[in-house]
Protein backbone atom coordinates (compact mmCIF):
# COMPACT_ATOMS: atom_id res chain seq x y z
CA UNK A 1 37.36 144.51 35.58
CA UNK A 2 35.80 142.08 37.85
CA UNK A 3 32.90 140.71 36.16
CA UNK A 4 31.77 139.97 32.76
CA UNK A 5 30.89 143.36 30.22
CA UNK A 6 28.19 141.91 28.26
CA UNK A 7 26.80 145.59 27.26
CA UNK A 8 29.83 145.36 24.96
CA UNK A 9 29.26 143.52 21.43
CA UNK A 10 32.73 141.57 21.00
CA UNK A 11 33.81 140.73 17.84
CA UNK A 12 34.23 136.84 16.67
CA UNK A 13 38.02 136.45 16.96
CA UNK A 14 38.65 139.06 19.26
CA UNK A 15 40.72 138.52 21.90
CA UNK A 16 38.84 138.61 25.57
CA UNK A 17 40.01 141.88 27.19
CA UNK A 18 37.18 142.34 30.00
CA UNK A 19 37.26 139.33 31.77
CA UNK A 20 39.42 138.51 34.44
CA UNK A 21 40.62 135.03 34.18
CA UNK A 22 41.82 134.89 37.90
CA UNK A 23 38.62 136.18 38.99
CA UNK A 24 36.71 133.69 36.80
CA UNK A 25 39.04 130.73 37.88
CA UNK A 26 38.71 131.46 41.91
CA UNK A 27 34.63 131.19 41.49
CA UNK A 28 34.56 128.28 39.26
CA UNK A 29 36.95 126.98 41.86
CA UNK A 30 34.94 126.81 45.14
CA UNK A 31 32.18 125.52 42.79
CA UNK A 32 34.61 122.46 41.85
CA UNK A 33 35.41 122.18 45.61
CA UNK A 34 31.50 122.07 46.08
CA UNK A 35 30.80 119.26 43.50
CA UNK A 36 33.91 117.12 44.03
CA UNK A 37 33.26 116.87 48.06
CA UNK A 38 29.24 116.75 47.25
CA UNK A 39 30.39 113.70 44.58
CA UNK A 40 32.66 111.82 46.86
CA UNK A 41 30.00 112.04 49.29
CA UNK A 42 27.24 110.73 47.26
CA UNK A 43 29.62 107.74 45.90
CA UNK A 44 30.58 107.18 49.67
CA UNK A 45 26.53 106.69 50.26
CA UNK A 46 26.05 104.32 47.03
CA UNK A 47 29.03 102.20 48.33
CA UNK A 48 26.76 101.24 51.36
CA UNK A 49 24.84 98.41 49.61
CA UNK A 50 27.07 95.74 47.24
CA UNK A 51 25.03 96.83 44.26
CA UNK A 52 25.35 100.93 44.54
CA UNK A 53 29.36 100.53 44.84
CA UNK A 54 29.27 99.90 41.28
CA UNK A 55 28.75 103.16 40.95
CA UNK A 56 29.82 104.27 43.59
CA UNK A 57 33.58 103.63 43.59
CA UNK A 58 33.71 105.43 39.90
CA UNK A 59 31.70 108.25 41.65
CA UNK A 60 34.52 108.73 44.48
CA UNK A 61 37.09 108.73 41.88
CA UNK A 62 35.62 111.72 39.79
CA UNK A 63 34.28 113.20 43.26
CA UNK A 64 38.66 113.00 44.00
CA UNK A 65 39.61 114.07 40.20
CA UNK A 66 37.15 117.16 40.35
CA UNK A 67 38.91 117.80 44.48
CA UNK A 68 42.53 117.39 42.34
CA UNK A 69 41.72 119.51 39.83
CA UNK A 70 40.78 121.98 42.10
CA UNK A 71 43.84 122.15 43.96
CA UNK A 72 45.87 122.64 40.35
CA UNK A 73 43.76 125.56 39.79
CA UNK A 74 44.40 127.08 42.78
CA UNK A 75 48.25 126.25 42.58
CA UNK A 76 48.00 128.02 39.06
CA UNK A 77 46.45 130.97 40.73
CA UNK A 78 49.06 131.38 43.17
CA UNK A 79 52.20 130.67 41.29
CA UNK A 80 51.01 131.32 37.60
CA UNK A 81 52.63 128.12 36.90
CA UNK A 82 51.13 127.34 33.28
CA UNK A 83 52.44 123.60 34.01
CA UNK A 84 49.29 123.68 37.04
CA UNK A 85 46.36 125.01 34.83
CA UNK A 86 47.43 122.25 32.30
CA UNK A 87 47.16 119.55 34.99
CA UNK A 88 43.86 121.01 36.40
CA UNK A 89 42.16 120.54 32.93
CA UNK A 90 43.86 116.82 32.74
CA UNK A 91 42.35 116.34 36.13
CA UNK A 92 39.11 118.13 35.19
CA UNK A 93 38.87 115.95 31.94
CA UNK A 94 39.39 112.52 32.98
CA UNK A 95 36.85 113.08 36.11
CA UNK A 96 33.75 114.32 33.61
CA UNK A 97 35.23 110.90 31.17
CA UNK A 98 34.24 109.05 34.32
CA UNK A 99 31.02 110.68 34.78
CA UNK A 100 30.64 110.19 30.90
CA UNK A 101 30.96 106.55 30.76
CA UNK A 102 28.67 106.34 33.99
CA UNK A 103 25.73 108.56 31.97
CA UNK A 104 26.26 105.72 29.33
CA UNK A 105 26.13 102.60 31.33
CA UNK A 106 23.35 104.52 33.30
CA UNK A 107 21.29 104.70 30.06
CA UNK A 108 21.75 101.43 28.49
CA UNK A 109 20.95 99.95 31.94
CA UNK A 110 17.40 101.76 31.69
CA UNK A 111 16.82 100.64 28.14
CA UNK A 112 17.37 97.54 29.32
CA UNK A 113 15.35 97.68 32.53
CA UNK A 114 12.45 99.18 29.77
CA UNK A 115 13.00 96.26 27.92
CA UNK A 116 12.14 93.92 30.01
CA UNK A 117 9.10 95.41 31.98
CA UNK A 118 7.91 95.77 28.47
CA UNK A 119 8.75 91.65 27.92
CA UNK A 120 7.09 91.17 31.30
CA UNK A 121 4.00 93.03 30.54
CA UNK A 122 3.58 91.18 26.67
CA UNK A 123 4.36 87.60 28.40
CA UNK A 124 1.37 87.90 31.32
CA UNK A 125 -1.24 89.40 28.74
CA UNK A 126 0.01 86.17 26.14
CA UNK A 127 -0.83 84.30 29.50
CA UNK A 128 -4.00 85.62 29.92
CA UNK A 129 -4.83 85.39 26.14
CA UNK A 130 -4.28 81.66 25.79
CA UNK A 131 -5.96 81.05 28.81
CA UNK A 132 -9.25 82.56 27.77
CA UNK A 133 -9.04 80.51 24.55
CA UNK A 134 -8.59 77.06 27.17
């Protein structure tokens, strides 16, 4: 079967008959291709100013991780060489540990950015404040 039979209740523990793994692999594939190439792109375009290369060199490297672990996959589905569907999921992991840490760094950097519009905003009202009272 080609395509997912969800009019079928499976049991919890059963083992997956209906899918086809191949099938399932090629699509998530050119999807992989897609998202690497878009990702290497998009760090290419941060590394244009001093600041965005910060993020983007990381970027290019998952972008090339996501590209690698593409090709593994595809290698698997050729040779059905267990040894290349291990090192696509290696590949796959240590691109979306990259994107992790970025999410992170992302996130504290906005907190901080909050922070300090919030510090900006309390020190001009103070300002105003003290100079009514003068």
């Amino acid at each position: 079967m080609d395509e997912y039979n969800f009019n079928q209740p499976q049991q919890p523990g059963a083992p997956i008959t209906d899918i086809n793994i191949s099938e399932t692999i090629r699509k998530m594939n050119g999807d992989m291709n897609f998202v690497g190439i878009f990702t290497i792109i998009y760090g290419v375009l941060n590394c244009l100013t001093i600041i965005g290369a910060v993020i983007g060199v990381p970027l290019i490297f998952a972008g090339m991780r996501l590209r690698d672990a593409s090709i593994e996959f595809e290698r698997y589905l050729q040779t059905n060489d267990m040894a290349a569907i291990f090192s696509g999921f290696e590949k796959q992991r240590r691109a979306f540990f990259i994107q992790k840490v970025l999410i992170i760094v992302s996130i504290i950097f906005i907190i901080l950015y909050v922070v300090f519009i919030i510090l900006m905003i309390g020190s001009m009202g103070l300002d105003t404040i003290f100079n009514d009272f003068q």
